[in-house]
Protein backbone atom coordinates (compact mmCIF):
# COMPACT_ATOMS: atom_id res chain seq x y z
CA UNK A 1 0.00 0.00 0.00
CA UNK A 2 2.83 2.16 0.99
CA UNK A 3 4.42 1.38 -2.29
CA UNK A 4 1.45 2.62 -4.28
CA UNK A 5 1.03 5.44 -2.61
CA UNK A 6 4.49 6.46 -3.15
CA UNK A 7 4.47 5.66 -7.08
CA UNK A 8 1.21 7.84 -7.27
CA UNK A 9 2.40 10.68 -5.63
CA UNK A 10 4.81 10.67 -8.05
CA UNK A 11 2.80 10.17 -11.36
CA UNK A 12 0.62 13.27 -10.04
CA UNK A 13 4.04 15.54 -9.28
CA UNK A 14 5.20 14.11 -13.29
CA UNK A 15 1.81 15.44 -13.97
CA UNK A 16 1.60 18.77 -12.52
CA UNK A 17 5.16 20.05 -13.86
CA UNK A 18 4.12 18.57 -17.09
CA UNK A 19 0.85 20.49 -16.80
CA UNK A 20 2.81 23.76 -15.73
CA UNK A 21 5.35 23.96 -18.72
CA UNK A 22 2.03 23.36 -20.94
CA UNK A 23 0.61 26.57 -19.01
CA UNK A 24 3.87 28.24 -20.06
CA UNK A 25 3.77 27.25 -24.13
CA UNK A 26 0.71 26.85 -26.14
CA UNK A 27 0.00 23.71 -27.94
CA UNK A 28 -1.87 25.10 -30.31
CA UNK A 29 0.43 26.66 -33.52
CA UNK A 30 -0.44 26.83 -37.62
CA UNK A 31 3.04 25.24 -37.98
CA UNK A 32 3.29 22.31 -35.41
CA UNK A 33 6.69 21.25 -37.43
CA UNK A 34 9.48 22.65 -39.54
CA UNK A 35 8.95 19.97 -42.57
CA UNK A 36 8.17 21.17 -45.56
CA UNK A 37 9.11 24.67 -44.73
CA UNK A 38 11.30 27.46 -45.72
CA UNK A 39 12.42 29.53 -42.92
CA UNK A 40 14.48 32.61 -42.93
CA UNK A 41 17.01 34.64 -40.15
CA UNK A 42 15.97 38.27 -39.41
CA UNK A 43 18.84 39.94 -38.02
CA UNK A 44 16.36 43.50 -37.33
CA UNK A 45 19.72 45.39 -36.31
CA UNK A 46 19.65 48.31 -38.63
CA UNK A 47 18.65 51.88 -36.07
CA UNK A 48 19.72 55.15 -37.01
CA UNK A 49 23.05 56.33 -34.66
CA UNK A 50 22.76 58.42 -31.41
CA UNK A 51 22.61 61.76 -33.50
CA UNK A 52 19.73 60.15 -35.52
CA UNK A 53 21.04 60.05 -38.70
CA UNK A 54 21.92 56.75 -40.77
CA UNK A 55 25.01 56.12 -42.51
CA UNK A 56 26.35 59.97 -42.24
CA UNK A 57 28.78 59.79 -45.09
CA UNK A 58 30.21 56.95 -47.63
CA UNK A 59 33.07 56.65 -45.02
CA UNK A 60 30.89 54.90 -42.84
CA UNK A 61 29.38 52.50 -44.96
CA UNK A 62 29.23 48.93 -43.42
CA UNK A 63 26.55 47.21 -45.96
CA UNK A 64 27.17 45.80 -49.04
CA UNK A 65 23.05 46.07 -50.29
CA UNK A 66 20.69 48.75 -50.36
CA UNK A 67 17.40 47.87 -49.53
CA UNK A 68 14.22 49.04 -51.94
CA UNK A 69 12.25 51.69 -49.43
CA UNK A 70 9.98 52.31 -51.90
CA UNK A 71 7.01 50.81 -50.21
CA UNK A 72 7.95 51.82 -46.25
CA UNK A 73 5.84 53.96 -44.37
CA UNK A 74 8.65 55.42 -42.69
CA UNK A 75 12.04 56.15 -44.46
CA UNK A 76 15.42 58.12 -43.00
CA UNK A 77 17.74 60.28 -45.32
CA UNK A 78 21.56 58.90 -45.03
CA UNK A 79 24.51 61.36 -46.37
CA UNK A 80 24.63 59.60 -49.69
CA UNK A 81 23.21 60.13 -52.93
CA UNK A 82 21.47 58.17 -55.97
CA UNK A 83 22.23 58.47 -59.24
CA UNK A 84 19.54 60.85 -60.06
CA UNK A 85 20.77 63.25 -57.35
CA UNK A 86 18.20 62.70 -54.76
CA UNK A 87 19.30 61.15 -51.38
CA UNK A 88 19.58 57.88 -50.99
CA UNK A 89 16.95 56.79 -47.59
CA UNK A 90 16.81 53.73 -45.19
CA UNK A 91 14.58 52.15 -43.00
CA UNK A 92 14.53 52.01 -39.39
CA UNK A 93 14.07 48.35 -37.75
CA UNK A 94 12.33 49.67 -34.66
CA UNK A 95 9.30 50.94 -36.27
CA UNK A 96 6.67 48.90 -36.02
CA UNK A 97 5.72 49.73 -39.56
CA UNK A 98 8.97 48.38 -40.59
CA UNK A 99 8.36 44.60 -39.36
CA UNK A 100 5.11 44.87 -40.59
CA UNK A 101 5.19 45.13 -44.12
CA UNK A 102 8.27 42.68 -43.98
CA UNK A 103 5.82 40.14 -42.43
CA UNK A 104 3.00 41.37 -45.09
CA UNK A 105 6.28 40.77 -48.29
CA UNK A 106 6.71 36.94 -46.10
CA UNK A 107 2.71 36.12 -46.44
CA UNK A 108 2.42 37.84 -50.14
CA UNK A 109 5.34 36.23 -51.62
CA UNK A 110 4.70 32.70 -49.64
CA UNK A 111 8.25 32.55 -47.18
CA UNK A 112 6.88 30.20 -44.34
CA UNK A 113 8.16 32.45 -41.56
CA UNK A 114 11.50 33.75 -39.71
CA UNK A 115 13.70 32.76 -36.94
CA UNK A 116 14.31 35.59 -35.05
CA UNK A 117 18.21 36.87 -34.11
CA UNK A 118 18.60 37.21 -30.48
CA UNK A 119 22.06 37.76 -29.37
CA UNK A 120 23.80 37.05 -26.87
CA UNK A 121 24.52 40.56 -25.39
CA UNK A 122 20.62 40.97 -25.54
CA UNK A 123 20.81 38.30 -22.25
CA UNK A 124 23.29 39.71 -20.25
CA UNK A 125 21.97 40.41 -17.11
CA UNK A 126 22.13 44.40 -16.13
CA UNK A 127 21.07 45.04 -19.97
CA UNK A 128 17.62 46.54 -19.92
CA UNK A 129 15.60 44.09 -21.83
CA UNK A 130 12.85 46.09 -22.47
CA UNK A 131 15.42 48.32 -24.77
CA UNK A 132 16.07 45.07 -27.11
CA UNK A 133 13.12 43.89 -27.17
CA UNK A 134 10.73 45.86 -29.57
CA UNK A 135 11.90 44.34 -32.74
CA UNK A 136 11.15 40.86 -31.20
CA UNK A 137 7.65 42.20 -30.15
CA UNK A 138 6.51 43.96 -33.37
CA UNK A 139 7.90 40.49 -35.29
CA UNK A 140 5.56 38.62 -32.77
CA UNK A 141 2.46 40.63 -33.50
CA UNK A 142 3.25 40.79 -36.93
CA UNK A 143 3.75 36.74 -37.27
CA UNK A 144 -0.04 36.80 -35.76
CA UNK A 145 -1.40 39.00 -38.24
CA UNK A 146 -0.11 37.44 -41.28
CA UNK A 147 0.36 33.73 -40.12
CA UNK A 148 3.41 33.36 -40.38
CA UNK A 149 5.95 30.72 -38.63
CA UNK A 150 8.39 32.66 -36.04
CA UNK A 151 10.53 31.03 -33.68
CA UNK A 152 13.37 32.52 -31.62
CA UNK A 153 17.26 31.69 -32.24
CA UNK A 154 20.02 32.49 -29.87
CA UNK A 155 23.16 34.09 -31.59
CA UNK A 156 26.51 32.81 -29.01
CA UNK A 157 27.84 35.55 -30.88
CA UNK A 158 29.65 38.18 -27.91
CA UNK A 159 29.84 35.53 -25.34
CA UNK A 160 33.41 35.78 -24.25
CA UNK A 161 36.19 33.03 -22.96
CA UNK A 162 36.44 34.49 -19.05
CA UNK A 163 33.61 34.27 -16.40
CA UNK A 164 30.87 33.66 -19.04
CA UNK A 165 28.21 30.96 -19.81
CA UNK A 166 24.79 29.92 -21.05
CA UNK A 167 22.91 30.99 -17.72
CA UNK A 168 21.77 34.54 -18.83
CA UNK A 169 20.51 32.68 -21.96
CA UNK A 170 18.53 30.43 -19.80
CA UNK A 171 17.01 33.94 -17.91
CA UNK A 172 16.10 35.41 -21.06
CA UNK A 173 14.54 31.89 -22.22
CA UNK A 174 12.49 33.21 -19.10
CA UNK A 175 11.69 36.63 -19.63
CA UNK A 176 10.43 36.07 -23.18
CA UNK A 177 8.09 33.15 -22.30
CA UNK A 178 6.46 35.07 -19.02
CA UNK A 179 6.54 38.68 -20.61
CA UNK A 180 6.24 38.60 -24.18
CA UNK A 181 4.77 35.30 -23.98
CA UNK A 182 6.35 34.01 -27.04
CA UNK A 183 5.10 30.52 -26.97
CA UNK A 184 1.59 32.00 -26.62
CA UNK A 185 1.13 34.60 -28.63
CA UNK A 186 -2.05 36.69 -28.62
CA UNK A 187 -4.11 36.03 -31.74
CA UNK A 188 -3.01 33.85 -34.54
CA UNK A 189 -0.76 30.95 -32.85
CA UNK A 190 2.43 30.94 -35.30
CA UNK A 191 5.15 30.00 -32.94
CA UNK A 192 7.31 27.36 -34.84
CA UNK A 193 7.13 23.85 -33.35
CA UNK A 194 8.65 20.52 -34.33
CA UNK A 195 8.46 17.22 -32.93
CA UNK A 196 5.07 19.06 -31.38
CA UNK A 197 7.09 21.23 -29.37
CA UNK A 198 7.92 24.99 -29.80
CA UNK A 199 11.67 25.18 -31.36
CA UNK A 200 14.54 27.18 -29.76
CA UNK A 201 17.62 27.67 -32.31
CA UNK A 202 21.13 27.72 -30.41
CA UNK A 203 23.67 29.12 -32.90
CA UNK A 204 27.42 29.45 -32.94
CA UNK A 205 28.46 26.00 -31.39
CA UNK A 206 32.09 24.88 -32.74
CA UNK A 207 33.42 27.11 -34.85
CA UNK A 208 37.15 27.54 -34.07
CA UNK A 209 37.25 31.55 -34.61
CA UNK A 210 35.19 31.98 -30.82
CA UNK A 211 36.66 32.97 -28.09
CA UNK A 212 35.04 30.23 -26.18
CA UNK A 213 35.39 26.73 -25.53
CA UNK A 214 31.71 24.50 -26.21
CA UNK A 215 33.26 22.17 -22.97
CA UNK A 216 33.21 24.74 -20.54
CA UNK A 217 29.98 27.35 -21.43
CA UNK A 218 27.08 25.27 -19.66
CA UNK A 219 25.54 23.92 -23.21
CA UNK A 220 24.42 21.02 -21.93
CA UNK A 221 22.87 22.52 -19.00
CA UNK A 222 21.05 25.17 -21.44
CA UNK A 223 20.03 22.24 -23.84
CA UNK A 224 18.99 20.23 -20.83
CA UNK A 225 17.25 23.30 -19.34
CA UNK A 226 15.03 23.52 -23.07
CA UNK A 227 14.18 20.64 -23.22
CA UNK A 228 13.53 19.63 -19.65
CA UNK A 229 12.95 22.19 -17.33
CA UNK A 230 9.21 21.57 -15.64
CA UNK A 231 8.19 25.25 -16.03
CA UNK A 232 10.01 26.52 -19.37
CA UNK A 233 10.93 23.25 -20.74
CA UNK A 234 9.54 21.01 -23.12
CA UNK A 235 11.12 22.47 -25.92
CA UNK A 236 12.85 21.05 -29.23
CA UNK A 237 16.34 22.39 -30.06
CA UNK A 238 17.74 23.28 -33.24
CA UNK A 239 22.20 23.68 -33.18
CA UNK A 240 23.40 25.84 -35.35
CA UNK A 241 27.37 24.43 -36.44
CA UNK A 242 29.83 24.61 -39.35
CA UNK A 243 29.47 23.16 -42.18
CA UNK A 244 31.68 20.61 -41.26
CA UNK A 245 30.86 19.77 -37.99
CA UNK A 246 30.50 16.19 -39.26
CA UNK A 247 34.82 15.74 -40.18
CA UNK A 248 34.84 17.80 -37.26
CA UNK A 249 37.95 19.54 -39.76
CA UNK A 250 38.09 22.63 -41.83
CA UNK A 251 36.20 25.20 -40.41
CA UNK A 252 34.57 23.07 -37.47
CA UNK A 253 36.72 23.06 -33.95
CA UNK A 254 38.34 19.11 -33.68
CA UNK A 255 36.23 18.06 -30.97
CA UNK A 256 34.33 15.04 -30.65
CA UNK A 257 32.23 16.96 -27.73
CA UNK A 258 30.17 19.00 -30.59
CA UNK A 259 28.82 15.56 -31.89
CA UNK A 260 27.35 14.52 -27.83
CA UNK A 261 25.95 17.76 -28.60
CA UNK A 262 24.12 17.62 -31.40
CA UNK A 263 23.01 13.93 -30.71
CA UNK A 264 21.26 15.88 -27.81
CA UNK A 265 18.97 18.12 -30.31
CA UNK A 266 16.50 17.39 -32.24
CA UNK A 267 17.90 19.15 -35.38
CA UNK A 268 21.07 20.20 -36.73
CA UNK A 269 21.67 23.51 -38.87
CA UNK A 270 25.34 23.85 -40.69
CA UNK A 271 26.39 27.30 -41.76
CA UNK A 272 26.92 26.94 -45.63
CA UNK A 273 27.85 30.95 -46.35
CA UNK A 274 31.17 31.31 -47.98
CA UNK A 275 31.62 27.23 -47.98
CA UNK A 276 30.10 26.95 -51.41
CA UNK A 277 30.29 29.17 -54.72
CA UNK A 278 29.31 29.41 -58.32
CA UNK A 279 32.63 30.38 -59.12
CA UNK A 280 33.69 26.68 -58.05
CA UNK A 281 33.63 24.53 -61.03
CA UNK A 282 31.30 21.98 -59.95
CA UNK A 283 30.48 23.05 -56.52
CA UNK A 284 26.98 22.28 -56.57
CA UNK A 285 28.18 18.49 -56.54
CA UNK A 286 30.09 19.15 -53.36
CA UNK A 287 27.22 21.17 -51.66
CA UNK A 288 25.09 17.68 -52.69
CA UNK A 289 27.90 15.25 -51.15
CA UNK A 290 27.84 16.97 -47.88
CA UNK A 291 24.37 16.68 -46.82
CA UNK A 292 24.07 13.37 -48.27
CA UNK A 293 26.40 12.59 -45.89
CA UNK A 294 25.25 14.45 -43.69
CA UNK A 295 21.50 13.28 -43.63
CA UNK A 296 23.13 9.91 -43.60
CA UNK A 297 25.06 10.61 -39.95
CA UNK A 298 21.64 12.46 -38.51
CA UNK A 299 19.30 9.44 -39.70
CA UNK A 300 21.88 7.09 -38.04
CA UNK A 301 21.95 9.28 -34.65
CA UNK A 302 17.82 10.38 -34.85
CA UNK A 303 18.62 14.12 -35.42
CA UNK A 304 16.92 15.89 -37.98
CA UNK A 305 18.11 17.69 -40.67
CA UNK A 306 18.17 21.63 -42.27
CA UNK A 307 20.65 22.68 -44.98
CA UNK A 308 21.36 26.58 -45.17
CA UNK A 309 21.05 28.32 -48.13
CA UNK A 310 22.22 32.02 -49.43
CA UNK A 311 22.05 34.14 -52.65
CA UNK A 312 25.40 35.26 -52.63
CA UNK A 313 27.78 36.86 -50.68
CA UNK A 314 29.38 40.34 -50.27
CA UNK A 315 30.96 41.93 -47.81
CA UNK A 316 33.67 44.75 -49.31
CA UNK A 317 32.29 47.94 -47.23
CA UNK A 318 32.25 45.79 -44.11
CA UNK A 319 36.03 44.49 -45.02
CA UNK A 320 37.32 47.96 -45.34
CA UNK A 321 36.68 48.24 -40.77
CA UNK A 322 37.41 44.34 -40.08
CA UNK A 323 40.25 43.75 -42.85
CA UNK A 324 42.02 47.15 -43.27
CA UNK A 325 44.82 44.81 -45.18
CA UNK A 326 42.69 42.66 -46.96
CA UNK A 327 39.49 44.63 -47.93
CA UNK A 328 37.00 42.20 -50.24
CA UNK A 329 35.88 42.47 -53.61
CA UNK A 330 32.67 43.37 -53.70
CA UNK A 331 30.15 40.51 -54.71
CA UNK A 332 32.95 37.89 -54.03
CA UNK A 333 30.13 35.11 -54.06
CA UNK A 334 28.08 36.60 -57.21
CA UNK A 335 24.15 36.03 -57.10
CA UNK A 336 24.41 35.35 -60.86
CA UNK A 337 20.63 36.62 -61.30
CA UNK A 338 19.79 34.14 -58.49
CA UNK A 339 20.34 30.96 -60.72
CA UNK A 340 23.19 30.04 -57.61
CA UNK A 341 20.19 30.47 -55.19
CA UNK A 342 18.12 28.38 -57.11
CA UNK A 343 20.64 25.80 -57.79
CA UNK A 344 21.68 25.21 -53.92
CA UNK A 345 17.33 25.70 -53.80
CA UNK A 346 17.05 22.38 -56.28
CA UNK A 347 20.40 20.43 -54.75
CA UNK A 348 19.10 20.60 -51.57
CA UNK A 349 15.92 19.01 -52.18
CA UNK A 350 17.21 16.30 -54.60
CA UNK A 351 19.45 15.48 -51.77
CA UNK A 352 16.53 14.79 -49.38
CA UNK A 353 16.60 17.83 -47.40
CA UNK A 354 12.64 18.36 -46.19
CA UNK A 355 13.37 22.16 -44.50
CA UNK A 356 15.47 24.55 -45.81
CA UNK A 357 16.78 27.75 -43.86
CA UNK A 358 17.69 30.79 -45.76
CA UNK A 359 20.76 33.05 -45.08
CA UNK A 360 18.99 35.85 -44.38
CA UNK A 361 16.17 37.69 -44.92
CA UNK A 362 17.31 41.28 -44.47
CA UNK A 363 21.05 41.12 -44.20
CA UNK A 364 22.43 43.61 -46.13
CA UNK A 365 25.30 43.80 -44.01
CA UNK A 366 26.81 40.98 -45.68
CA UNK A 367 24.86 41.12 -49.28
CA UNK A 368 22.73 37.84 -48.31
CA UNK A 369 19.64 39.31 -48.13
CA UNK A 370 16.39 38.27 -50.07
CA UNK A 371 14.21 40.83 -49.27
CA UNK A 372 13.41 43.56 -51.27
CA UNK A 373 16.64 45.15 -52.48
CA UNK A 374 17.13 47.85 -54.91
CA UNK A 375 18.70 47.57 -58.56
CA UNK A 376 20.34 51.35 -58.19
CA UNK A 377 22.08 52.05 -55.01
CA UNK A 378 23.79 55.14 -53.84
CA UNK A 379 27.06 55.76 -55.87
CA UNK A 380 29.87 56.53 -54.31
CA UNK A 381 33.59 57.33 -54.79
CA UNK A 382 34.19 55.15 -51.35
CA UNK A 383 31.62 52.90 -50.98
CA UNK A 384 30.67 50.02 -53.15
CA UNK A 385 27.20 48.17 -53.62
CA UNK A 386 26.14 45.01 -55.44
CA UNK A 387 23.23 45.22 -57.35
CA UNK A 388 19.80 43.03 -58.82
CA UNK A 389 21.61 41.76 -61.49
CA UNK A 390 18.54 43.58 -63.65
CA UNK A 391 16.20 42.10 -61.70
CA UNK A 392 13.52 43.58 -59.78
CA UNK A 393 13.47 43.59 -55.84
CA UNK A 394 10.95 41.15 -55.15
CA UNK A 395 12.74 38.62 -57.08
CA UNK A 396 14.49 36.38 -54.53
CA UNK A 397 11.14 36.68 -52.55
CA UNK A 398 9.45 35.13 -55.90
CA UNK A 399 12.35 32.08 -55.75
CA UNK A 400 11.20 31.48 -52.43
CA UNK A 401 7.86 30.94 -52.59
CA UNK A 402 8.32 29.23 -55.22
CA UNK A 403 10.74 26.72 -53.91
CA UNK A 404 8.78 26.06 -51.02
CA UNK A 405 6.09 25.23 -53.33
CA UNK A 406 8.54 22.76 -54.89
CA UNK A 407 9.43 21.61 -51.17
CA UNK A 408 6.15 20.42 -50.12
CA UNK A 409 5.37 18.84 -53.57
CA UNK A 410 2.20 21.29 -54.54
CA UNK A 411 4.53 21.76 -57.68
CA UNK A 412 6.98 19.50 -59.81
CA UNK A 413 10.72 20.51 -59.08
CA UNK A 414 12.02 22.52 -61.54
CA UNK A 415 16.27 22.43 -61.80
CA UNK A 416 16.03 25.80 -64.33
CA UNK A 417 15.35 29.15 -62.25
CA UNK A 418 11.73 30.16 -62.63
CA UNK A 419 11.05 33.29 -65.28
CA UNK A 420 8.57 35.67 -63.59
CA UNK A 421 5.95 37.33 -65.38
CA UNK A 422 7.03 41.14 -65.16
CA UNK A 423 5.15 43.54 -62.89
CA UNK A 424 3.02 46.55 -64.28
């Protein structure tokens, strides 16, 4: 009797904390997995400096794109100029107007959703949260409104080697679920889920360039904590690693640790930007020997799968602060018109990849972005931009859409880009 008393008491305390995280995340969501979708980063970085202004001068230039503000309710003048004369505006990521009509281009052009960039100096403890916090919140409401998928991904990025770990992560994990009540969202339910449980992205585990070792900043105590905890757990876990975390060579740190890692998520993510270019002579074949090997090792370990994919790559204006000696050509991965989009697009899913995550959605910084971007960009004797190619801004939206079309089978796979019908 005693016995039985004891093993009940402890099927009703399994039952209450079970009960209790449920309290903390809805299990209602329009996207209850990531198969079959195409998801996107949104960085949401770019503010206007202290004085107000953006981008005072060409000297102070850091992105490599210029964004299409043709359709923004708000816009900001920068100290640059367009061909015609005029001055060359930006947008502001704060405004609510801003994340808005970049959730209304995600529903309209048929991108699944985002994964939201949360970095790591956003957690420290001290830091204000409230003050990093609005771009999350619009992106939330906006999500709701349009339907679209949105899940939250921590960026390691700024955690240092001395007297610093995963725990302020774990308090923001926190602070999001009880006051923005990400999991739960008012309205529409859009918070990304897989396995039936809301996703949490970790990125920036084993790559050799961080100041910090993965053995000895509490990972497995954060992974443990999303996945487990009573109140906040219950969580699935994405990793974000190099591209060759699998050789655990090139540029993934040699140790073995990353793999116990990743055989604790659910899926793995591999950072593909800069690994892989047109300019390669067969390089698509490589890109399509990696994750089939890849796939292979996470169907053998029971970790899922997403390959990244980009447009191109630039980052010249960015080079001249970082790289004073060794300043980049600009467009140094070309976007060819998007046909290398579309042909990592096509590669991937021949290869068996089911999601796909796109590098980025508005990252100019770096000239990966796939929102709308304009064809004529400030000129300048110091500061260099890639273009469209001739293409109009909405066309890498247009690819996407289309592609995750292709991905969930409502359309054959095509391997040539699409042609788009032009716009009156």
């Amino acid at each position: 009797m005693k016995r039985l008393l004891i093993l009940s008491f402890l099927l009703f305390a399994g039952l209450s904390t079970s009960l209790n995280a449920q309290g903390k995340h809805s299990s209602i969501t329009k996207y209850p997995t990531y198969n079959g979708l195409i998801m996107a980063g949104y960085q949401g970085w770019f503010r206007p400096q202290k004085d107000g202004k953006f981008y005072p001068d060409e000297t102070q230039i850091k992105i490599d794109m210029w964004p299409d503000v043709s359709e923004y309710q708000q816009t900001y003048p920068t100290g640059l100029k367009l061909a015609d004369g005029s001055t060359a505006k930006f947008f502001n990521s704060s405004d609510k107007s801003t994340v808005d009509l970049h959730f209304k281009w995600m529903k309209e052009y048929g991108l699944d959703g985002v994964f939201m960039q949360r970095f790591f100096n956003m957690t420290r403890s001290g830091r204000p949260r409230y003050t990093t916090t609005a771009v999350l919140k619009n992106a939330f409401e906006a999500a709701s409104k349009y339907e679209r998928a949105i899940a939250v991904m921590y960026d390691l990025s700024g955690l240092k080697s001395s007297g610093e770990d995963c725990s302020s992560v774990i308090e923001d994990w926190k602070y999001l679920v009880d006051s923005l009540k990400v999991t739960n969202q008012d309205g529409a339910k859009t918070y990304l889920h897989h396995h039936g449980k809301p996703l949490v992205a970790i990125w920036g585990v084993g790559f050799p360039d961080r100041p910090y070792n993965i053995r000895n900043i509490g990972l497995q105590r954060l992974i443990d904590f999303l996945k487990n905890d009573p109140v906040y757990g219950g969580c699935a876990v994405m990793l974000g690693v190099p591209t060759f975390w699998r050789e655990l060579n090139a540029d993934c740190t040699p140790d073995p640790y990353l793999h116990e890692l990743i055989k604790q998520c659910d899926i793995v993510l591999p950072w593909m930007v800069q690994r892989f270019s047109p300019l390669l002579h067969n390089d698509m074949d490589r890109y399509r020997d990696v994750m089939l090997q890849d796939i292979k090792w996470c169907k053998e370990h029971h970790v899922d799968y997403v390959p990244c994919v980009y447009p191109g790559f630039s980052w010249h204006n960015l080079s001249r602060f970082e790289f004073p000696d060794d300043v980049k050509p600009v467009g140094s991965i070309p976007r060819q018109g998007g046909r290398f989009y579309w042909q990592q697009m096509t590669t991937a899913m021949l290869a068996g990849a089911s999601m796909i995550y796109v590098a980025m959605f508005d990252e100019v910084n770096e000239g990966t972005a796939i929102f709308k971007c304009s064809d004529n960009p400030p000129v300048s004797k110091v500061a260099k931009f890639i273009d469209m190619d001739g293409k109009p801004s909405d066309h890498y939206l247009r690819l996407t859409g289309t592609a995750a079309q292709m991905l969930r089978k409502e359309i054959p796979l095509q391997l040539s880009i699409p042609v788009y019908p032009t716009k009156n």
